[in-house]
PDB file of N, CA and C in Angstrom:
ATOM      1  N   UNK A   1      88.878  90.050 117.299  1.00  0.00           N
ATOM      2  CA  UNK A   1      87.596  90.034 116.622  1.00  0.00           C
ATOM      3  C   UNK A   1      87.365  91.384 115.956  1.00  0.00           C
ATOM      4  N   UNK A   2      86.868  91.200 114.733  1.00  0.00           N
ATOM      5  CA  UNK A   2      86.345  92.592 113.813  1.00  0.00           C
ATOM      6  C   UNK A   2      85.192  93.362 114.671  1.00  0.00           C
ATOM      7  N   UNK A   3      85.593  94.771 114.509  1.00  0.00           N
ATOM      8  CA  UNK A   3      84.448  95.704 115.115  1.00  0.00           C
ATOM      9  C   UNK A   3      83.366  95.761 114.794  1.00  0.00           C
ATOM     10  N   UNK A   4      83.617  95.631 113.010  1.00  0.00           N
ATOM     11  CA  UNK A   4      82.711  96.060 111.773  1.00  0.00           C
ATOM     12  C   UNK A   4      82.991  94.907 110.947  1.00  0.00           C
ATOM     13  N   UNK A   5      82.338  94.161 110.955  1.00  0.00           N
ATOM     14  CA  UNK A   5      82.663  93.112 110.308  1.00  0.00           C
ATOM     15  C   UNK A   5      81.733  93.593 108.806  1.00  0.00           C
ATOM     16  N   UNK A   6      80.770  94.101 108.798  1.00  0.00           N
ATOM     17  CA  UNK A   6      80.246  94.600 107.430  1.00  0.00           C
ATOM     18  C   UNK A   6      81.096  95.432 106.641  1.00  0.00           C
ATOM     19  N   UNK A   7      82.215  96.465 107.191  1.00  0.00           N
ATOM     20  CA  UNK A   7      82.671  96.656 106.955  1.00  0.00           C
ATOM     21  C   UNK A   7      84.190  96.170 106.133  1.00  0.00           C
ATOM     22  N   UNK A   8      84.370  95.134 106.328  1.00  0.00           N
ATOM     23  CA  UNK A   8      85.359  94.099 105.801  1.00  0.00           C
ATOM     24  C   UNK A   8      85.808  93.599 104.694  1.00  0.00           C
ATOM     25  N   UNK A   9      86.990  93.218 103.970  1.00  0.00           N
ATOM     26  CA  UNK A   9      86.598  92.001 102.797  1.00  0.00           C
ATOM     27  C   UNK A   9      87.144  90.945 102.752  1.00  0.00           C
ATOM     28  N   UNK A  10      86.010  89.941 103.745  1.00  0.00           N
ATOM     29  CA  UNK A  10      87.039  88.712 103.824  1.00  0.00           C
ATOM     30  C   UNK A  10      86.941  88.021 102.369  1.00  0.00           C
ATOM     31  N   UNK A  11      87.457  86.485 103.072  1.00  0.00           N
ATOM     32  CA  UNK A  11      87.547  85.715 101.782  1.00  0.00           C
ATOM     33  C   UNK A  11      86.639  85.158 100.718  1.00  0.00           C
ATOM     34  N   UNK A  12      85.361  85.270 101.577  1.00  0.00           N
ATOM     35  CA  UNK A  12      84.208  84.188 100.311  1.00  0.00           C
ATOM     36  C   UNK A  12      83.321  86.068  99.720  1.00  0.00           C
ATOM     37  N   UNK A  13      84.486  87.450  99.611  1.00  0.00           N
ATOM     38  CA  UNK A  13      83.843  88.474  98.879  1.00  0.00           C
ATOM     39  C   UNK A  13      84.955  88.254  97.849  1.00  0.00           C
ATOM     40  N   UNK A  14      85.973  87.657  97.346  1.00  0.00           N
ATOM     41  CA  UNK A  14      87.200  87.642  96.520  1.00  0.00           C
ATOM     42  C   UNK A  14      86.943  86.240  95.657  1.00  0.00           C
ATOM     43  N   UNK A  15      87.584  86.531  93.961  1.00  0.00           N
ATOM     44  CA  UNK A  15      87.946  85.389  93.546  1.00  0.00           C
ATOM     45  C   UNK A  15      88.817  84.983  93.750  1.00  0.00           C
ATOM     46  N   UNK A  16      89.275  83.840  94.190  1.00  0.00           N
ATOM     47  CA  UNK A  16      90.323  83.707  94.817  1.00  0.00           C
ATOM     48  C   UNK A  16      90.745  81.872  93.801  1.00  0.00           C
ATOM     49  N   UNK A  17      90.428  81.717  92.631  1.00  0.00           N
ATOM     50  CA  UNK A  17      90.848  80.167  91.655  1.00  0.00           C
ATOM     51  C   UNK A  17      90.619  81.091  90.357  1.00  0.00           C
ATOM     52  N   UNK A  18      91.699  80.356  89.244  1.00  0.00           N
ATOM     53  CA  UNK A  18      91.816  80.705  88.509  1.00  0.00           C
ATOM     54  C   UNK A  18      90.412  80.160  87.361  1.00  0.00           C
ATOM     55  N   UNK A  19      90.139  79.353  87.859  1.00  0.00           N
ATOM     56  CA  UNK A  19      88.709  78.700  87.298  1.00  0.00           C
ATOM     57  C   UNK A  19      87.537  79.343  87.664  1.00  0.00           C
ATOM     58  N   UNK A  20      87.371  80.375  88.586  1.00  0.00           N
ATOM     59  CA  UNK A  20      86.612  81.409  88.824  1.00  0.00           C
ATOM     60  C   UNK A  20      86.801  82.424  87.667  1.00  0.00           C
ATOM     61  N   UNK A  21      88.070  83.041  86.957  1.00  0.00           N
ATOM     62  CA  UNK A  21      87.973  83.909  86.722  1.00  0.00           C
ATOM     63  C   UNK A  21      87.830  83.754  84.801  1.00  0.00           C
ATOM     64  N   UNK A  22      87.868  82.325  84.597  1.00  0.00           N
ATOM     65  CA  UNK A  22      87.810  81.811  83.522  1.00  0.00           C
ATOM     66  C   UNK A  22      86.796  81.722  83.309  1.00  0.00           C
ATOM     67  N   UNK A  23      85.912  81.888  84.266  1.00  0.00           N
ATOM     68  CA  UNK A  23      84.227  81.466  84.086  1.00  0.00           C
ATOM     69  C   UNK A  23      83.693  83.041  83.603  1.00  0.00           C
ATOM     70  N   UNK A  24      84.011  83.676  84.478  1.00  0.00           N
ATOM     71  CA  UNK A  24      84.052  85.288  84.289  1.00  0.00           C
ATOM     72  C   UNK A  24      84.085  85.787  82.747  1.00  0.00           C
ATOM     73  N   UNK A  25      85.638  84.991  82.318  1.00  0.00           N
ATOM     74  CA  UNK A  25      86.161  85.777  81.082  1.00  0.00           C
ATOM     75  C   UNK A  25      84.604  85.145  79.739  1.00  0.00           C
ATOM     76  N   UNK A  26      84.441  83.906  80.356  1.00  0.00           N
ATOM     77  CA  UNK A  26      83.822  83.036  79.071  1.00  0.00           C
ATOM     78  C   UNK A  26      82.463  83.625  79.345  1.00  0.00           C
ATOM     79  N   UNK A  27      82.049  83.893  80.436  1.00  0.00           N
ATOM     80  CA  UNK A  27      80.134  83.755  80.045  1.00  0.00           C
ATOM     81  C   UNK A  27      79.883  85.549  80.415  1.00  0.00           C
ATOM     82  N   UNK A  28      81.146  86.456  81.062  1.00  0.00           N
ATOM     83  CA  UNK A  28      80.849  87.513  81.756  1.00  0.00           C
ATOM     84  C   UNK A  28      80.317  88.944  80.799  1.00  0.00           C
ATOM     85  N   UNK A  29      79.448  89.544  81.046  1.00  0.00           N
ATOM     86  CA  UNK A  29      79.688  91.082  80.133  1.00  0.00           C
ATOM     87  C   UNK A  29      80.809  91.808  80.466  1.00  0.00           C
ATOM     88  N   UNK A  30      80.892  92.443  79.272  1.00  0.00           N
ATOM     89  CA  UNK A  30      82.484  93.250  79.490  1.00  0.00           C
ATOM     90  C   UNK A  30      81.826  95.092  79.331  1.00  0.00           C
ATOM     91  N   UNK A  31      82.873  95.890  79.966  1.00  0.00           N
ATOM     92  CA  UNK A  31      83.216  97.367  79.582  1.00  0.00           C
ATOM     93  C   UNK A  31      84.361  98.002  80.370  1.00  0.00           C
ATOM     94  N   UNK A  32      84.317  97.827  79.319  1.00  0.00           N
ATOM     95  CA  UNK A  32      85.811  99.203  78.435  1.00  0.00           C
ATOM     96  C   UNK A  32      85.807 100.135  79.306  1.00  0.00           C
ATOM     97  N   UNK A  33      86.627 100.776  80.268  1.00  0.00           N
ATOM     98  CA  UNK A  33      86.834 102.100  80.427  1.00  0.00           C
ATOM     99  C   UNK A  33      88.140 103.083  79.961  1.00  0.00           C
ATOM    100  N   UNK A  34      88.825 103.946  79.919  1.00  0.00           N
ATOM    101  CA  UNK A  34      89.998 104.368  79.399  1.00  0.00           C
ATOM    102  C   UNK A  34      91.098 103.543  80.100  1.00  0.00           C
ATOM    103  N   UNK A  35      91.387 102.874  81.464  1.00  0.00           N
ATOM    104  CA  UNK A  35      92.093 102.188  82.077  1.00  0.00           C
ATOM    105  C   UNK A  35      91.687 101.268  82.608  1.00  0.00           C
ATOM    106  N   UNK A  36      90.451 100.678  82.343  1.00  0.00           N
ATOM    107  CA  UNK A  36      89.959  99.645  83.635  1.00  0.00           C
ATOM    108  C   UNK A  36      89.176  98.435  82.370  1.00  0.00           C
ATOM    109  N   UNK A  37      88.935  97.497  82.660  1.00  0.00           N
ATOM    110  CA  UNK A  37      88.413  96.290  81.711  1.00  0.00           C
ATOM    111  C   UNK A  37      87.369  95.617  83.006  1.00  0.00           C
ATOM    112  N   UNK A  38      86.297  96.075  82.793  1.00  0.00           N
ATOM    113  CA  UNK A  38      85.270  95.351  84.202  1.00  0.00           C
ATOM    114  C   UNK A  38      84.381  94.391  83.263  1.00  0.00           C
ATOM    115  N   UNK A  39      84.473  92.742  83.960  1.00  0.00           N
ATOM    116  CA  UNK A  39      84.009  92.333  83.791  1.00  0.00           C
ATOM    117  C   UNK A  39      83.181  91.329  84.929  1.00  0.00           C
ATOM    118  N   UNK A  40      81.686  91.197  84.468  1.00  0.00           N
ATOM    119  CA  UNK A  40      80.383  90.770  85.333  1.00  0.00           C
ATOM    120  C   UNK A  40      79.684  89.522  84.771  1.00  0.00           C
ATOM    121  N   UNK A  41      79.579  88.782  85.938  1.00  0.00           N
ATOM    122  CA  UNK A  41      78.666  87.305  85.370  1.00  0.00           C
ATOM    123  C   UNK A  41      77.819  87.271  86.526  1.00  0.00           C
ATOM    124  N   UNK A  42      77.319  86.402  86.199  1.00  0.00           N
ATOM    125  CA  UNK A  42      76.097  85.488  87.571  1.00  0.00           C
ATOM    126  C   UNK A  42      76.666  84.909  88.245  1.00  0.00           C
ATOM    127  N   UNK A  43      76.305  85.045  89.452  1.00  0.00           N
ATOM    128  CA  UNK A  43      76.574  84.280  90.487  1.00  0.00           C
ATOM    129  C   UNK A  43      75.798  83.330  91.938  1.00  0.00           C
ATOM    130  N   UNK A  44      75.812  82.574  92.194  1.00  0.00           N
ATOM    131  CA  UNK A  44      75.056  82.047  93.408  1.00  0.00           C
ATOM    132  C   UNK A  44      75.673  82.302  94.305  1.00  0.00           C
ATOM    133  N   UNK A  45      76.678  83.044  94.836  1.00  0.00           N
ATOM    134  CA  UNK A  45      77.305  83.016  95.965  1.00  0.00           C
ATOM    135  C   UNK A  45      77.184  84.660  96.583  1.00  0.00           C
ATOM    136  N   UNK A  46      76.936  85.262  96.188  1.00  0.00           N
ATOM    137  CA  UNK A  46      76.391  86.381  96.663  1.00  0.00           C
ATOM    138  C   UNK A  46      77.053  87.750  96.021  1.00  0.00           C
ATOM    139  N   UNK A  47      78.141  88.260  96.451  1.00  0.00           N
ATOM    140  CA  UNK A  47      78.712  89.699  95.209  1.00  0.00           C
ATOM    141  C   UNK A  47      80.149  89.267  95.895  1.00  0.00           C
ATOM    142  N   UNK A  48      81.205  88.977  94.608  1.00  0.00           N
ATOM    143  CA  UNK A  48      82.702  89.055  94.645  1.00  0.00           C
ATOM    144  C   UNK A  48      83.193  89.705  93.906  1.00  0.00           C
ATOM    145  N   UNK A  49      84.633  90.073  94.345  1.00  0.00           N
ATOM    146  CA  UNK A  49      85.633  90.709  93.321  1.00  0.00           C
ATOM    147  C   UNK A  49      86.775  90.289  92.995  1.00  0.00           C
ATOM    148  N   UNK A  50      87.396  90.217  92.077  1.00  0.00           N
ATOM    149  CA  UNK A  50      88.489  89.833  91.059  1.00  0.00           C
ATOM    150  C   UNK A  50      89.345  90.769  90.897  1.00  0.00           C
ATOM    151  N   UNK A  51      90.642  90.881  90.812  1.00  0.00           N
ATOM    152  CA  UNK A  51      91.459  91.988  90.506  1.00  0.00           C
ATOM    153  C   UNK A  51      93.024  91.979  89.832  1.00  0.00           C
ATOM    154  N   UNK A  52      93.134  92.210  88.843  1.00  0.00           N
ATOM    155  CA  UNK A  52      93.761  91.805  88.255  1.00  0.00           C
ATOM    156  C   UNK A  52      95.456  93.213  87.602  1.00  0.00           C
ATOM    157  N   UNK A  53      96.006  92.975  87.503  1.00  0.00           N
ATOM    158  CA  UNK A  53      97.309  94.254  87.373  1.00  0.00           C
ATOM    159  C   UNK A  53      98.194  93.630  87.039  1.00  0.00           C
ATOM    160  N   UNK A  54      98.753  93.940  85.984  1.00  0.00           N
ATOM    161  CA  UNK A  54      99.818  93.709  84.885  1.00  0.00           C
ATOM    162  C   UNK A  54     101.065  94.541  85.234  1.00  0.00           C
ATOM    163  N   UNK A  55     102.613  93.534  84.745  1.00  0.00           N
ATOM    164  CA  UNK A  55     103.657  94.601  85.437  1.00  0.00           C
ATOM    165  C   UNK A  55     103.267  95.730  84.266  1.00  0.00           C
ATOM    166  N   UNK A  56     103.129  95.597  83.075  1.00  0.00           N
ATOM    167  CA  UNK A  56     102.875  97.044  82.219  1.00  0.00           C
ATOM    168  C   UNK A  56     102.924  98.706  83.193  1.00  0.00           C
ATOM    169  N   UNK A  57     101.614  98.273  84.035  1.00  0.00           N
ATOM    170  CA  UNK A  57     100.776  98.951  84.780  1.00  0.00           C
ATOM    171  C   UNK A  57     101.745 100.118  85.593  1.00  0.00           C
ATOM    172  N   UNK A  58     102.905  99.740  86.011  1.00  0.00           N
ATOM    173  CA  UNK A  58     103.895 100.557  86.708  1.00  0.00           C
ATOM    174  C   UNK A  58     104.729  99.678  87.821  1.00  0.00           C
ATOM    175  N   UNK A  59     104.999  99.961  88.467  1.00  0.00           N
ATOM    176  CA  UNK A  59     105.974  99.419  89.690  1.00  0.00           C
ATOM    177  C   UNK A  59     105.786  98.570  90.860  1.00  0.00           C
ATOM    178  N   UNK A  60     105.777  98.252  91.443  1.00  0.00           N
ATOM    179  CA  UNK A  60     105.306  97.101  92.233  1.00  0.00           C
ATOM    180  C   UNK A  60     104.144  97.872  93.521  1.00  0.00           C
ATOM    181  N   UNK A  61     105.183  99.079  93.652  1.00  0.00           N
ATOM    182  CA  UNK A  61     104.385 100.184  94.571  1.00  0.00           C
ATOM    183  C   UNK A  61     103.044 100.486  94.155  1.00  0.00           C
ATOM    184  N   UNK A  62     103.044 101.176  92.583  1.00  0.00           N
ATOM    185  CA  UNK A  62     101.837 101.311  92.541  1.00  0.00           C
ATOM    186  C   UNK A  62     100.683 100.937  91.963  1.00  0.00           C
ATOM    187  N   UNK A  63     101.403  99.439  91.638  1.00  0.00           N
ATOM    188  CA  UNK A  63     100.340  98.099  91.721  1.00  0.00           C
ATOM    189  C   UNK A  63      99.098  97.861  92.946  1.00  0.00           C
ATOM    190  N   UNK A  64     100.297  97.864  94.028  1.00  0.00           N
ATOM    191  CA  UNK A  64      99.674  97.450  95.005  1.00  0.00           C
ATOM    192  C   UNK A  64      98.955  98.464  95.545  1.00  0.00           C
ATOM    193  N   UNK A  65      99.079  99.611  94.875  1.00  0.00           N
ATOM    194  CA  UNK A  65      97.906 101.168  94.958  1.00  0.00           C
ATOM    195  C   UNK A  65      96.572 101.074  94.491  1.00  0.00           C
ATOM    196  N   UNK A  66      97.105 100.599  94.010  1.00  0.00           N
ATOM    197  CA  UNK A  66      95.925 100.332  92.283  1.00  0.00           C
ATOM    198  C   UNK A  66      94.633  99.444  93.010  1.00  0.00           C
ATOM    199  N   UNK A  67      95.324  98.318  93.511  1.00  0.00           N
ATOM    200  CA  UNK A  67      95.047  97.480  94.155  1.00  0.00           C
ATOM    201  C   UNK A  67      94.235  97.904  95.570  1.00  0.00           C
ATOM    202  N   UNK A  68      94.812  98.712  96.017  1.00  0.00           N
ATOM    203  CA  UNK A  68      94.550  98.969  97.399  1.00  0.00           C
ATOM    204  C   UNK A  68      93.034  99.790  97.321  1.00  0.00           C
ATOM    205  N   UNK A  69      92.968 100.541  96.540  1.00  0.00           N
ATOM    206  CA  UNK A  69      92.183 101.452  95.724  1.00  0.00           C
ATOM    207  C   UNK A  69      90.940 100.753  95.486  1.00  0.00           C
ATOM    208  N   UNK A  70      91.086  99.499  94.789  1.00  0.00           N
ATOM    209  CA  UNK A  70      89.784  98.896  93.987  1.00  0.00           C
ATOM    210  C   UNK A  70      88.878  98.227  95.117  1.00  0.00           C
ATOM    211  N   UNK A  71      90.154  97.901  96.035  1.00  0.00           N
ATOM    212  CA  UNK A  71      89.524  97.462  97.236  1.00  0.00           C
ATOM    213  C   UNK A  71      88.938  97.550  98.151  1.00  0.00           C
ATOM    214  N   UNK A  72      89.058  99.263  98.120  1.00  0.00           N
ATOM    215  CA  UNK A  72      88.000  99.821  99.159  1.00  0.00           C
ATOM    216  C   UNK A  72      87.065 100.507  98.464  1.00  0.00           C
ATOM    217  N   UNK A  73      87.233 100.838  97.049  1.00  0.00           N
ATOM    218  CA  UNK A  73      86.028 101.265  96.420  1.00  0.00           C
ATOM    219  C   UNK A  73      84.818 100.268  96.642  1.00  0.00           C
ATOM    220  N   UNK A  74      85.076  98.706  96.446  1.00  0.00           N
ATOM    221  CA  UNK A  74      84.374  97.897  96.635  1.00  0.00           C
ATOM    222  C   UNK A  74      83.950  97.621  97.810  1.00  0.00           C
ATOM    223  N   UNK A  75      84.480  97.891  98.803  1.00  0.00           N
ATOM    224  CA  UNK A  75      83.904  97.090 100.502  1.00  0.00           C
ATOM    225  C   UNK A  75      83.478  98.468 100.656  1.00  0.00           C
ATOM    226  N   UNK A  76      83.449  99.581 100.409  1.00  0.00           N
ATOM    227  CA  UNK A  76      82.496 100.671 100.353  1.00  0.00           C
ATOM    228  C   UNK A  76      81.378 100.828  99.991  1.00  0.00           C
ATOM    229  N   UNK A  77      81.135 100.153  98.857  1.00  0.00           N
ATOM    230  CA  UNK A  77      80.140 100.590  97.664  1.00  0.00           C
ATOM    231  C   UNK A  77      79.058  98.913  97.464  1.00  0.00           C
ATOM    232  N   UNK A  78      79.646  98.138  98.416  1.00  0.00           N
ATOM    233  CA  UNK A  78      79.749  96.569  98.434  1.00  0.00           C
ATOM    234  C   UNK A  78      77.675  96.716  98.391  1.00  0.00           C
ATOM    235  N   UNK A  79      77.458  97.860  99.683  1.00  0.00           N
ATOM    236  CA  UNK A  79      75.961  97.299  99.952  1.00  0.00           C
ATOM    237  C   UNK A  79      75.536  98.012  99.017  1.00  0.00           C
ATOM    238  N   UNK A  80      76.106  98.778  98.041  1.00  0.00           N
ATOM    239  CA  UNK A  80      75.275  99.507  96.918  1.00  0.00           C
ATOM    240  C   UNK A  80      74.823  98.916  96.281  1.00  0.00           C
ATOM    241  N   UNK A  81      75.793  97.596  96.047  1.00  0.00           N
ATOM    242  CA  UNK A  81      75.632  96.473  94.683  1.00  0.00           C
ATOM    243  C   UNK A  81      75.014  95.947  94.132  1.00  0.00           C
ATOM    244  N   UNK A  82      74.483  94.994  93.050  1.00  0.00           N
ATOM    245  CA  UNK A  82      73.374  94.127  93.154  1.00  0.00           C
ATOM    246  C   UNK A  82      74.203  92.701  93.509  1.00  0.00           C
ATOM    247  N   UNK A  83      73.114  92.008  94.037  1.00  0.00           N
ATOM    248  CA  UNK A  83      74.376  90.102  94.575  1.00  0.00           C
ATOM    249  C   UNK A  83      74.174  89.319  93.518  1.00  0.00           C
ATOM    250  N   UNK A  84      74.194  88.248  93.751  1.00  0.00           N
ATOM    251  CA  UNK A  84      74.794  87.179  92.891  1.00  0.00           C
ATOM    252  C   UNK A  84      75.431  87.388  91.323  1.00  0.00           C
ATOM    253  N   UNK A  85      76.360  88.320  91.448  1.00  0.00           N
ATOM    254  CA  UNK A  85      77.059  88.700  90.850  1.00  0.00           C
ATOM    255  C   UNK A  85      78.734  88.808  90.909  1.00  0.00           C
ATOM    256  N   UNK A  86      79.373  88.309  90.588  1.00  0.00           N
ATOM    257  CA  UNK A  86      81.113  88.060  90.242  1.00  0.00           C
ATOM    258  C   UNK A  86      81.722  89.456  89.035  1.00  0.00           C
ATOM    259  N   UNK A  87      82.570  89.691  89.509  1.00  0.00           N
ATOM    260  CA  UNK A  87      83.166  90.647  89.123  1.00  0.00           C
ATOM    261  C   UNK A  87      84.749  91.187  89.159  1.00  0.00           C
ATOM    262  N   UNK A  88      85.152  90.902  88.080  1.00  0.00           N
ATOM    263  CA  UNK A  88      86.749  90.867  88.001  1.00  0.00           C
ATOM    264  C   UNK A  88      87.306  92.196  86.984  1.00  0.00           C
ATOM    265  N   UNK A  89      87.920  93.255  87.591  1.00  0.00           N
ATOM    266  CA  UNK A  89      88.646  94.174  87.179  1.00  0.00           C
ATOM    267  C   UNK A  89      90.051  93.792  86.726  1.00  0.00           C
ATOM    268  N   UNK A  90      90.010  94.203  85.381  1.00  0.00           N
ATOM    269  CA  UNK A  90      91.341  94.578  84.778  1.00  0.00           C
ATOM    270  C   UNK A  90      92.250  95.879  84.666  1.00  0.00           C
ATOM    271  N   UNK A  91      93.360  96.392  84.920  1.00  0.00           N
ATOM    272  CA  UNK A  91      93.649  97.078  85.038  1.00  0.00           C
ATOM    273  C   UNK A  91      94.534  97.287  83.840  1.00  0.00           C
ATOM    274  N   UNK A  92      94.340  98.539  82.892  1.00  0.00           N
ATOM    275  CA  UNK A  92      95.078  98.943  81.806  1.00  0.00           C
ATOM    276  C   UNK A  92      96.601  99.400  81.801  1.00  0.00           C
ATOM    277  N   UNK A  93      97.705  99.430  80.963  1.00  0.00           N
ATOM    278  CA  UNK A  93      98.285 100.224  81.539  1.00  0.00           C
ATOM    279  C   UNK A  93      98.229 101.858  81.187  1.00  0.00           C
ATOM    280  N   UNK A  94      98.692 102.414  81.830  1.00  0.00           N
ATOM    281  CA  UNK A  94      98.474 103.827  81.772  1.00  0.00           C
ATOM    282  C   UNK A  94      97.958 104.519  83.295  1.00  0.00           C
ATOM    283  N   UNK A  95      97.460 103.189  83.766  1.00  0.00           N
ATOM    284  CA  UNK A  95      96.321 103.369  84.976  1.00  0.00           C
ATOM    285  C   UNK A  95      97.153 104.499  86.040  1.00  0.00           C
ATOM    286  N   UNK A  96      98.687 103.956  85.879  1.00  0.00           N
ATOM    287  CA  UNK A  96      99.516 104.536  86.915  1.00  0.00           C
ATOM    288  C   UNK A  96      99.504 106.060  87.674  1.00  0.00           C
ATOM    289  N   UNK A  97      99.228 107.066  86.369  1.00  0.00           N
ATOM    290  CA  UNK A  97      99.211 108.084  86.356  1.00  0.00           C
ATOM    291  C   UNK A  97      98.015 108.446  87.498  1.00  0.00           C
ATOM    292  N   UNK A  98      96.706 107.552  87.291  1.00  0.00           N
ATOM    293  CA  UNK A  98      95.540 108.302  88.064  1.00  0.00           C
ATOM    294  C   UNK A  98      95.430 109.006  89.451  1.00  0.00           C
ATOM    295  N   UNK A  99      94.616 109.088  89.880  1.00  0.00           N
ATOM    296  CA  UNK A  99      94.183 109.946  91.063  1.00  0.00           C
ATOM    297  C   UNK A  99      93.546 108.477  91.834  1.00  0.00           C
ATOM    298  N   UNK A 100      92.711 108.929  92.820  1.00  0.00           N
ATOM    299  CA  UNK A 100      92.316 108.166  93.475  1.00  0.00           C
ATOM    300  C   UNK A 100      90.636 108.092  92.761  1.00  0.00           C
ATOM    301  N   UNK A 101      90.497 109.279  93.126  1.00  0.00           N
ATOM    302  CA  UNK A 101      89.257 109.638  92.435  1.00  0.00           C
ATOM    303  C   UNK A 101      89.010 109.183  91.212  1.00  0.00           C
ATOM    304  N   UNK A 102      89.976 109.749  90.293  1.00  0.00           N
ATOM    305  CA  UNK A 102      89.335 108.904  88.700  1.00  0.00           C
ATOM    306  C   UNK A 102      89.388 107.478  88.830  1.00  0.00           C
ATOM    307  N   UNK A 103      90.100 106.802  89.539  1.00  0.00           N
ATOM    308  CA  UNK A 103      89.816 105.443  89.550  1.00  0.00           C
ATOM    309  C   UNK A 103      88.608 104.965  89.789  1.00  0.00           C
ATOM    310  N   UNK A 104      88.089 105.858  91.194  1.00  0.00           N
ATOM    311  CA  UNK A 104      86.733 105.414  92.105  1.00  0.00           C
ATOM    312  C   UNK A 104      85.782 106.040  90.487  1.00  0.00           C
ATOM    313  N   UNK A 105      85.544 106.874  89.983  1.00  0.00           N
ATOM    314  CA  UNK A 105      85.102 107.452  88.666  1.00  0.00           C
ATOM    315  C   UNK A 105      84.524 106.152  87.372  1.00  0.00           C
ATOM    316  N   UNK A 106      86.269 106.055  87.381  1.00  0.00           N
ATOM    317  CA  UNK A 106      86.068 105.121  86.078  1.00  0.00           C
ATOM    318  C   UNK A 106      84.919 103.641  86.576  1.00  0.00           C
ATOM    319  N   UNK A 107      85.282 103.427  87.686  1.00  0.00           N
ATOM    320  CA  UNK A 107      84.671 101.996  88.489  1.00  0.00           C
ATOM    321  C   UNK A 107      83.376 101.695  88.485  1.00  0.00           C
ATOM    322  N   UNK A 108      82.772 103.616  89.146  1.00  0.00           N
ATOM    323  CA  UNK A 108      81.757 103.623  88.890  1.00  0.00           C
ATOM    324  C   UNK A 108      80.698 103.277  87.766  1.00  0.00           C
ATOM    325  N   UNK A 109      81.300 104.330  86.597  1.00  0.00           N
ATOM    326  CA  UNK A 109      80.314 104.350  85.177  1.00  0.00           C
ATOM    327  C   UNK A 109      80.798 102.879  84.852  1.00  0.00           C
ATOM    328  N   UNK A 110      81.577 102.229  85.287  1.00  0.00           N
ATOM    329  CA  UNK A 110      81.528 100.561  84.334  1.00  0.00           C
ATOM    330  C   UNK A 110      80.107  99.696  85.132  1.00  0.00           C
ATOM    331  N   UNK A 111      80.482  99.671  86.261  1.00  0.00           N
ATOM    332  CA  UNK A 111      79.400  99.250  87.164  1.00  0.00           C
ATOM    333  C   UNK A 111      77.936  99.896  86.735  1.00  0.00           C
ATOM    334  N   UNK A 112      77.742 100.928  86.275  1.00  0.00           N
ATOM    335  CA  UNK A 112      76.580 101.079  85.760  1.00  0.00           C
ATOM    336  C   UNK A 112      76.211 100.910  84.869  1.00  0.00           C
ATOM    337  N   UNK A 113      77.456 100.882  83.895  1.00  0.00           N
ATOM    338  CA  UNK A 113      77.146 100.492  82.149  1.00  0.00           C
ATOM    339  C   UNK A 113      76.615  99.006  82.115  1.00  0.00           C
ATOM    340  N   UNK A 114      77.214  98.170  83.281  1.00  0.00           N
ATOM    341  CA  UNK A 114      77.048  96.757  83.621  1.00  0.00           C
ATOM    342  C   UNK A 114      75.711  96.495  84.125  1.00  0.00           C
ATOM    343  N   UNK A 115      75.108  97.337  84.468  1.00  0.00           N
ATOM    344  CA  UNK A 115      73.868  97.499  85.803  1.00  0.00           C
ATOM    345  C   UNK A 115      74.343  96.747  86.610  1.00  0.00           C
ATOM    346  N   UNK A 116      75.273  96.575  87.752  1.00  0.00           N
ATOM    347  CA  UNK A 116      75.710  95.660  88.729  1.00  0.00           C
ATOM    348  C   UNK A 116      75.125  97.177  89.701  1.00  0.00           C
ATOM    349  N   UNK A 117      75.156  98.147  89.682  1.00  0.00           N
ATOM    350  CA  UNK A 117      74.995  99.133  90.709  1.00  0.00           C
ATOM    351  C   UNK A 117      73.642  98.818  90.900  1.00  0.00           C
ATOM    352  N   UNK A 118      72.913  99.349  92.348  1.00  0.00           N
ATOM    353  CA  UNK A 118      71.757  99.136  92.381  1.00  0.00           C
ATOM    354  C   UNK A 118      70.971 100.752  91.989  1.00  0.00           C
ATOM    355  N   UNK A 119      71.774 101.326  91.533  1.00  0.00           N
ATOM    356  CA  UNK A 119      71.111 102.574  91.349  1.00  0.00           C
ATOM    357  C   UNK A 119      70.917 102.607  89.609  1.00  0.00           C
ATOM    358  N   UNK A 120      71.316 101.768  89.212  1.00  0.00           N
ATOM    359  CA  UNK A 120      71.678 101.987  87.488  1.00  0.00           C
ATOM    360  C   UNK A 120      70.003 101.210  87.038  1.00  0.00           C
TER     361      UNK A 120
END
């Protein structure tokens, strides 16, 4: 059993059908960051994430960085959020090069350009 279960990201916080993320692409707002493509729609199900990485992006290793990265920015930042909101990150290539930090950076100002933050 989880310690911290708030702490977590199970399955109904993920898009997890490709018809989820089609819904995203068609009705969602978009922004641009130098490596990141965040896009936000409505949702009834409360706040999810989408994540998306192209081989472009670099190596399988630091895909799954990239990845690893977006994932705890989000189950971090999860109760910051606003809910019923869906949200699927694209990842540019170039991304490879980053830090940890400019990632958590770039994530941020999209999320606010989006107003999905509750501070924006």
């Amino acid at each position: 059993m989880d310690a911290r279960p708030e702490q977590g990201f199970p399955s109904s916080c993920r898009l997890r059908h490709s018809r989820e993320y089609t819904q995203i692409w068609r009705q969602g707002r978009r922004c641009h960051t130098t490596h990141l493509l965040v896009l936000a729609a409505s949702s009834h199900d409360g706040i999810r994430l989408g994540i998306s990485v192209g081989r472009k992006v670099g190596n399988a290793v630091c895909r799954n960085r990239i990845k690893r990265w977006l994932r705890e920015y989000f189950r971090t930042q999860r109760s910051t959020l606003k809910t019923g909101v869906d949200l699927s990150v694209v990842v540019k290539p170039g991304a490879a090069q980053l830090s940890h930090n400019e990632i958590n950076q770039q994530l941020q100002d999209a999320f606010r350009l989006l107003q999905v933050s509750a501070d924006a």
